[in-house]
Protein backbone atom coordinates (compact mmCIF):
# COMPACT_ATOMS: atom_id res chain seq x y z
CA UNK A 1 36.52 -20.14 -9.63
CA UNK A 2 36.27 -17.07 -7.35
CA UNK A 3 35.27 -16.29 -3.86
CA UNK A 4 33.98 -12.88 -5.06
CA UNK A 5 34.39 -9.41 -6.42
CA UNK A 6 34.29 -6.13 -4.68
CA UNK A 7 34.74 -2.77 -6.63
CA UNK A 8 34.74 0.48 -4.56
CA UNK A 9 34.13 3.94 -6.28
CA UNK A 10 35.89 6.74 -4.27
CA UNK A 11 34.97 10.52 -4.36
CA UNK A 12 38.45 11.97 -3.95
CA UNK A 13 37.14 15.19 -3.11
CA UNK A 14 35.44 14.04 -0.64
CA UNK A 15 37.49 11.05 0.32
CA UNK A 16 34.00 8.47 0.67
CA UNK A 17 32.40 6.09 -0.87
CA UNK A 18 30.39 7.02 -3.88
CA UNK A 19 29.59 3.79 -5.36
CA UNK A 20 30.41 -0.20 -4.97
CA UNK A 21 29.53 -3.31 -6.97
CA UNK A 22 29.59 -6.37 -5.13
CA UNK A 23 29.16 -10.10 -6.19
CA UNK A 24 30.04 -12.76 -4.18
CA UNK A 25 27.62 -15.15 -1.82
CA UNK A 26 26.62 -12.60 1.14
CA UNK A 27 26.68 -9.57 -1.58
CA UNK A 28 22.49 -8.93 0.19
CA UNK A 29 23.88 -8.75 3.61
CA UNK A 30 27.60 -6.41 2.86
CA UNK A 31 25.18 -3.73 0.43
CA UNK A 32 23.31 -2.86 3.77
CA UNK A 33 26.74 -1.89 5.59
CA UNK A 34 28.14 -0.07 2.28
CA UNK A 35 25.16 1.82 1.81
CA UNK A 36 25.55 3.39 5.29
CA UNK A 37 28.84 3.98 4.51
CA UNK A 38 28.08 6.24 1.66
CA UNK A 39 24.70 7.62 2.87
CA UNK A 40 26.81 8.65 6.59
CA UNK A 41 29.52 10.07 4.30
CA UNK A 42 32.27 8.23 6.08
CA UNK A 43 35.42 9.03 5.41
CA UNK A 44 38.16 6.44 3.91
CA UNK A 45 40.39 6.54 6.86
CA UNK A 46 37.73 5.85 9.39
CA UNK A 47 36.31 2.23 7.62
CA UNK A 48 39.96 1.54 7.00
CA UNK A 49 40.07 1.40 11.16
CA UNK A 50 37.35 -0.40 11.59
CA UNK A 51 37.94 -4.19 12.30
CA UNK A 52 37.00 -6.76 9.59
CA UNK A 53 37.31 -10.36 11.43
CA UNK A 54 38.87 -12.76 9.41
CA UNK A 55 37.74 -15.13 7.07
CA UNK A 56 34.24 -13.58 6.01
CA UNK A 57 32.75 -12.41 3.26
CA UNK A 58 32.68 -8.83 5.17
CA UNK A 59 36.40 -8.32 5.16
CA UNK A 60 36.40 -8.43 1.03
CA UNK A 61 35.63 -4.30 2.19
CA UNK A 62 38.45 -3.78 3.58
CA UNK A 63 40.13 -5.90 1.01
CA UNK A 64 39.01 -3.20 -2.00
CA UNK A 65 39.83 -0.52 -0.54
């Protein structure tokens, strides 16, 4: 058994987000925050600083990258 998967495709030129694949209970609600991500271009560093609280499904972000 598994609590989920997270797979993050980065654009190392660009250092973003180009792609992710998500499954995991909560997958609907974490695809609206990741598409942001990669539609706002934001860099690596930044969502590494942002503040995942701990335990939710959310934090399996910060957790893949």
């Amino acid at each position: 058994e598994i609590d989920g998967l997270c797979k993050i495709f980065i654009d190392k030129k660009s250092n973003t987000i180009a792609g992710c694949a998500i499954l995991a209970d909560g997958a609907s609600e974490l695809i609206v925050a990741i598409s942001n991500m990669i539609i706002m271009q934001t860099p690596i560093d930044k969502i590494n600083s942002l503040i995942f609280p701990h335990p939710t499904v959310g934090e399996i972000i910060k957790e893949a990258l």
